[in-house]
Protein backbone atom coordinates (compact mmCIF):
# COMPACT_ATOMS: atom_id res chain seq x y z
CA UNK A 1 0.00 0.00 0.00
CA UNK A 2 2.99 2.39 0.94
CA UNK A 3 4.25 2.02 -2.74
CA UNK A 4 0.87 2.09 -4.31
CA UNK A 5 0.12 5.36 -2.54
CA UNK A 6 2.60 7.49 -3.84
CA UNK A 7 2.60 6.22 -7.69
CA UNK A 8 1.28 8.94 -10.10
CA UNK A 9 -1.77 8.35 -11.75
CA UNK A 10 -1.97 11.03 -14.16
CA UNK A 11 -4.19 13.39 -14.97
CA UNK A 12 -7.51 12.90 -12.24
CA UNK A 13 -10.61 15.09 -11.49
CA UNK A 14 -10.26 17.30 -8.03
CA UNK A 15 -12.88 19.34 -6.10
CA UNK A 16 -11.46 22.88 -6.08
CA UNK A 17 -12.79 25.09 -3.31
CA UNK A 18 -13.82 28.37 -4.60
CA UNK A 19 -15.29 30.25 -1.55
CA UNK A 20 -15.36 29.99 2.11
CA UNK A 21 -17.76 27.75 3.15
CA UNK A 22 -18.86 27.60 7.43
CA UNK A 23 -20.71 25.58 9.16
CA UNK A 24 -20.76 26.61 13.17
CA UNK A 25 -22.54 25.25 16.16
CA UNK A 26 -21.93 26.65 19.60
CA UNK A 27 -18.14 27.40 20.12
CA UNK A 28 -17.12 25.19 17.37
CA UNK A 29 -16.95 25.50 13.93
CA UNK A 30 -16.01 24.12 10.50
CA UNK A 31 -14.35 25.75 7.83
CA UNK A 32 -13.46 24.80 4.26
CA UNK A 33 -11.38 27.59 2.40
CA UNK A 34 -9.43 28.12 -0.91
CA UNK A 35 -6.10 26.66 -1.39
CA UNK A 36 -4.29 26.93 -4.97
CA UNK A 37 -1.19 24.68 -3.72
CA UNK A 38 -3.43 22.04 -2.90
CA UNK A 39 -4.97 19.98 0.51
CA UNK A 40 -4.52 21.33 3.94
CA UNK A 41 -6.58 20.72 7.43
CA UNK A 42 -6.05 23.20 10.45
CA UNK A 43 -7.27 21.68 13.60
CA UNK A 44 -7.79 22.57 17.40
CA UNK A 45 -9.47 21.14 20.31
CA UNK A 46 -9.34 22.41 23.48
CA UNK A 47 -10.60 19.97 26.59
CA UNK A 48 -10.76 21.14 29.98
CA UNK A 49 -8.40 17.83 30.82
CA UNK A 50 -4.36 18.42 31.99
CA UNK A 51 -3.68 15.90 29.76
CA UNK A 52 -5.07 17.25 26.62
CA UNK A 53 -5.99 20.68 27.04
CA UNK A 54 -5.63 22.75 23.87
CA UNK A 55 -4.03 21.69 21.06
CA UNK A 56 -3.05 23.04 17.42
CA UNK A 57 -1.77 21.90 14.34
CA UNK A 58 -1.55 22.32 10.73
CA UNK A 59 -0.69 19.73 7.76
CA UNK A 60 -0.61 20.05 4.23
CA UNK A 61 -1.86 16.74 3.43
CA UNK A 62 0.66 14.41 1.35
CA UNK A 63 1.29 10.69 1.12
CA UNK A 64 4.42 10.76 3.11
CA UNK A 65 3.11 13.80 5.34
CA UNK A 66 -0.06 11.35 6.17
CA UNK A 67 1.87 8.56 6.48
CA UNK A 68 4.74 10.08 8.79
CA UNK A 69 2.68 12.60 10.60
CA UNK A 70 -1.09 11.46 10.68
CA UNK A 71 -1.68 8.39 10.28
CA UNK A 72 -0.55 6.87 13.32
CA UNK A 73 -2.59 9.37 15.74
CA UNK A 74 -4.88 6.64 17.33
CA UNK A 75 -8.34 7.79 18.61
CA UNK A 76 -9.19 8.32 22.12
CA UNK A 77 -11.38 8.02 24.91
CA UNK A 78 -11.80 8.61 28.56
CA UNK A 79 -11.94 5.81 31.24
CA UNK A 80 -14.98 7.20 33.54
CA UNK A 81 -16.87 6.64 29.77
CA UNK A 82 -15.38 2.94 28.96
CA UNK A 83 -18.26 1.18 30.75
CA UNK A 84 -21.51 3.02 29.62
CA UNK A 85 -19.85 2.75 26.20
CA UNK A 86 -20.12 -0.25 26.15
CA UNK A 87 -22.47 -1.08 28.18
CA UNK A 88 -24.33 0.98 24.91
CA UNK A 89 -22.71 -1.34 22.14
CA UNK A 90 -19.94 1.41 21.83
CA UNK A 91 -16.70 1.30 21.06
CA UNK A 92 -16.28 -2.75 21.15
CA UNK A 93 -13.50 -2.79 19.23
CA UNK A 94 -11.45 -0.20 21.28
CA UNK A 95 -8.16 -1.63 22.87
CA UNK A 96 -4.76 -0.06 24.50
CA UNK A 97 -3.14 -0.92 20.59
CA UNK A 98 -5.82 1.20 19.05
CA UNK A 99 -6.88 3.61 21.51
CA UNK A 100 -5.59 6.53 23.87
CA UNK A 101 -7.49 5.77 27.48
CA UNK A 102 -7.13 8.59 29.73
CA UNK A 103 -8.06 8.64 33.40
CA UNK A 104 -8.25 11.60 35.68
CA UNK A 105 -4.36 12.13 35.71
CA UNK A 106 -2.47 9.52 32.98
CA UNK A 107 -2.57 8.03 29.88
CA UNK A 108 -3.15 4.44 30.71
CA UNK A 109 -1.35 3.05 27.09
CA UNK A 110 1.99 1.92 28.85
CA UNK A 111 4.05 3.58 25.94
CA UNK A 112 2.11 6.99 26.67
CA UNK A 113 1.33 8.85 23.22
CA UNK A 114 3.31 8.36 19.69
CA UNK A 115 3.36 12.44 19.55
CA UNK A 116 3.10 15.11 21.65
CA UNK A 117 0.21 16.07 20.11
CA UNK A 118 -1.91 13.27 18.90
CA UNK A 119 -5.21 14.34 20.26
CA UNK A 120 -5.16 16.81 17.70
CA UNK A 121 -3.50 15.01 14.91
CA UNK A 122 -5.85 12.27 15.21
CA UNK A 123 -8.82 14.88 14.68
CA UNK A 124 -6.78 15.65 11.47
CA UNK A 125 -6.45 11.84 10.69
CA UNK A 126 -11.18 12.00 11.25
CA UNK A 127 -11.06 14.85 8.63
CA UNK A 128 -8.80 13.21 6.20
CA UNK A 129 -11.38 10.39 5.98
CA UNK A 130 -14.63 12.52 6.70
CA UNK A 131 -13.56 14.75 3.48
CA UNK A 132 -12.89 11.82 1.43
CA UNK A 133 -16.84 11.16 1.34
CA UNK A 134 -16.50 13.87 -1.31
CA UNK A 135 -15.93 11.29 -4.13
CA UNK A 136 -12.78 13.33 -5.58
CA UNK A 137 -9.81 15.03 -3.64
CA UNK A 138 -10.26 18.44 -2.40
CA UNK A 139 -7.88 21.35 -3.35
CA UNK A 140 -8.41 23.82 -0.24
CA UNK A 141 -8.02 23.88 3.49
CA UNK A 142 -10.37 22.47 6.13
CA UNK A 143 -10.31 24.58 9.55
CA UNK A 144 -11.84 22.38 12.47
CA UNK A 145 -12.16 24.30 16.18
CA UNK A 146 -13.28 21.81 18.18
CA UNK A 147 -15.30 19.92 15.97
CA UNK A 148 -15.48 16.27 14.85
CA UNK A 149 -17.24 13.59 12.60
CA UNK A 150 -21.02 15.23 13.05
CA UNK A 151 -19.39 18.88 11.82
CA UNK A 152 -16.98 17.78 9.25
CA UNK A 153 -20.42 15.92 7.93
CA UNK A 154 -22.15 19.23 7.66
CA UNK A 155 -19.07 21.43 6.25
CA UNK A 156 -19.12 18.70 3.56
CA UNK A 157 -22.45 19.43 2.92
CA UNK A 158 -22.93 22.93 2.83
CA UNK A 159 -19.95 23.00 0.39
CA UNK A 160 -21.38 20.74 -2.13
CA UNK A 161 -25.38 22.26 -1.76
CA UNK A 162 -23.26 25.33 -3.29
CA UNK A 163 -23.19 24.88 -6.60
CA UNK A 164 -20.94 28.66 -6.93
CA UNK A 165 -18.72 27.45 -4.15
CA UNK A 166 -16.51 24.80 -5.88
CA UNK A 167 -15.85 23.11 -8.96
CA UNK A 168 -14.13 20.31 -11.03
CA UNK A 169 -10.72 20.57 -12.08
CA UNK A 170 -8.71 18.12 -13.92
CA UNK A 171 -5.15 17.97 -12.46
CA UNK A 172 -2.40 15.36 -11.43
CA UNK A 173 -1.76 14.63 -7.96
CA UNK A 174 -0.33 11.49 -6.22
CA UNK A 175 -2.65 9.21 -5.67
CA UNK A 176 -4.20 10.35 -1.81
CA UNK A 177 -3.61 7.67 1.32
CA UNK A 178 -6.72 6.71 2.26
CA UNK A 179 -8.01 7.48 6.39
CA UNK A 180 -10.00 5.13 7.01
CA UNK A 181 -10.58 1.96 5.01
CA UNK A 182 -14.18 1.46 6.06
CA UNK A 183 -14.99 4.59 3.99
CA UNK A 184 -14.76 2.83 0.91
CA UNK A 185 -17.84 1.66 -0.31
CA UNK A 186 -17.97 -2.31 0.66
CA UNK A 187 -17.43 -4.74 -2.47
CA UNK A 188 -20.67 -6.76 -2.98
CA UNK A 189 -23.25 -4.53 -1.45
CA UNK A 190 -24.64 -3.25 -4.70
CA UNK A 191 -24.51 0.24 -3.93
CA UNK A 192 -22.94 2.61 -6.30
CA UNK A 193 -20.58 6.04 -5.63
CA UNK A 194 -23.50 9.14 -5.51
CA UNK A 195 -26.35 6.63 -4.32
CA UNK A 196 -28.56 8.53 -1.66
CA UNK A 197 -28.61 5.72 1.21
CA UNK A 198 -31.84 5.16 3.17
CA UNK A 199 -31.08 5.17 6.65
CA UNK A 200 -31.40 2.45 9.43
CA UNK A 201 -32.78 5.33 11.76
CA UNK A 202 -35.40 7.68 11.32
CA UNK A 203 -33.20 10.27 12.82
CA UNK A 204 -29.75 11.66 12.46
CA UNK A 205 -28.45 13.78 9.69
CA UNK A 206 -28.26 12.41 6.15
CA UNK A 207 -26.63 14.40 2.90
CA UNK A 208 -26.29 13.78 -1.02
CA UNK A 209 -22.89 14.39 -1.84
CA UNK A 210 -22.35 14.39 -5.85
CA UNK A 211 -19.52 12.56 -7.05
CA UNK A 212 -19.07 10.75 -3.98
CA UNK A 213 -21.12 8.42 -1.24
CA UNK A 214 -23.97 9.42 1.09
CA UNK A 215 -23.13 9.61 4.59
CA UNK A 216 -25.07 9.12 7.29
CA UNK A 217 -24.11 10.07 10.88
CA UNK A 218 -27.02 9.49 13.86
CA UNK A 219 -25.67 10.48 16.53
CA UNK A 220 -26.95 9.50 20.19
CA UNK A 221 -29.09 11.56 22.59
CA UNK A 222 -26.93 14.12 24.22
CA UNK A 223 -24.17 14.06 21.81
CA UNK A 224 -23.18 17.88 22.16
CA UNK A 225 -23.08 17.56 25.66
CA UNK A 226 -20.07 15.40 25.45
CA UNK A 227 -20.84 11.92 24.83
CA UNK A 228 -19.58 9.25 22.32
CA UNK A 229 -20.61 9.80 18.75
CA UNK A 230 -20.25 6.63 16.53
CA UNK A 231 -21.45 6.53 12.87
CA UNK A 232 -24.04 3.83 12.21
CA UNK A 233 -24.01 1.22 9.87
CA UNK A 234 -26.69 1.58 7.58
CA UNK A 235 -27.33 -0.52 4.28
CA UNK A 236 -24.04 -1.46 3.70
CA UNK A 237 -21.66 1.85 4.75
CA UNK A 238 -19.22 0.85 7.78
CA UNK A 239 -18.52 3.26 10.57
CA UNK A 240 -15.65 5.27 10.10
CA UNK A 241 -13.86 3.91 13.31
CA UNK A 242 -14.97 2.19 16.91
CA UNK A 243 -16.34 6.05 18.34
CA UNK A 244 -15.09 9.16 17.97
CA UNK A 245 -16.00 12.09 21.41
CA UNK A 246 -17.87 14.98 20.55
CA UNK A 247 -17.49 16.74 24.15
CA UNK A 248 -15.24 18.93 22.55
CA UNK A 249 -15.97 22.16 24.20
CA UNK A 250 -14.59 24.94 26.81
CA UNK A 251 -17.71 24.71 29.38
């Protein structure tokens, strides 16, 4: 995959950003940008945790920049959530290998973190993937403050209900590393890259993205008040990763 990922592939379509497009709620906020030199995500979260506290970084996105600097940012989670979670169904999946646990004062993963900073890069690594629903890579910059899957969802949105706000280009680019490999659309489910997905809730938030795959994010009761947000399966589209925290907030 390593070698695969870096191999030109010639001339390829790319969404180009064309105008500011923001998407806030509360004291967070989304923002996708213009960027003539190509893919970039600005990130910060700020939790009111010693551990963690707030964090900022910046990355022009690049297969050996993801690879090096992004890609290994594991998610994380708190320990006073790990039994309601999945007690819930949540999170299942979630180990010390895969996950940053955090208690009241340490990091339980005996090696501690793999970066100063990988709270934030591993909000990077959610946007790298999130974005990808697109269909086509983007050629702009994502700014997240304290955001996550649920507001990356809607940025993605409201930039492709804009018809003035971006376009196709045709360009050539090394071929992008890919976030999350349960964003591709599953072999053998019959569904097909711009299908509009029925959902296996009657709530949640739901968007047509052309070009690209529907995505469907329902998140639980009380998600903006700091509990786990996971993306459903629904007909066929895997979750994104085990659960992803949307308590991402000052107060």
């Amino acid at each position: 995959m390593r070698s695969a990922s870096g191999c030109s592939i010639g001339p390829r379509r790319h969404i180009k950003v064309l105008k500011p497009v923001r998407v806030a709620k509360g004291d967070a906020y989304g923002e996708v940008r213009p960027n003539p030199r190509g893919f970039r995500i600005e990130a910060e979260i700020e939790f009111e945790h010693a551990l963690i506290g707030r964090q900022v970084w910046a990355v022009d996105v690049k297969p050996d920049t993801f690879r090096r600097e992004i890609a290994r940012a594991r998610t994380f989670g708190f320990l006073r959530d790990v039994a309601s979670l999945w007690n819930a169904g949540y999170a299942l999946g979630a180990s010390l290998e895969n996950t940053l646990v955090v208690s009241d004062n340490r990091i339980l993963n005996p090696e501690g973190t793999r970066f100063a900073d990988e709270f934030v890069r591993h909000k990077v690594l959610d946007a790298v993937g999130d974005l990808a629903l697109a269909g086509a890579p983007l050629l702009g910059t994502y700014r997240s403050v304290r955001g996550g899957h649920k507001l990356n969802h809607a940025v993605l949105c409201a930039l492709m209900s804009d018809a003035s706000a971006w376009t196709w280009v045709e360009g050539e680019m090394p071929r992008p590393a890919a976030a999350h490999a349960e964003m591709v659309l599953p072999i053998g489910t019959g569904l097909r890259p711009g299908q509009v997905l029925s959902a296996s809730s009657a709530s949640g938030s739901g968007c047509h993205i052309p070009g690209g795959m529907a995505a469907y994010f329902v998140p639980p009761a009380g998600a903006w008040q700091g509990a786990a947000v996971e993306p459903r399966v629904g007909d066929g589209i895997h979750p994104i990763h085990g659960f992803a925290f949307s308590g991402n907030r000052r107060g």
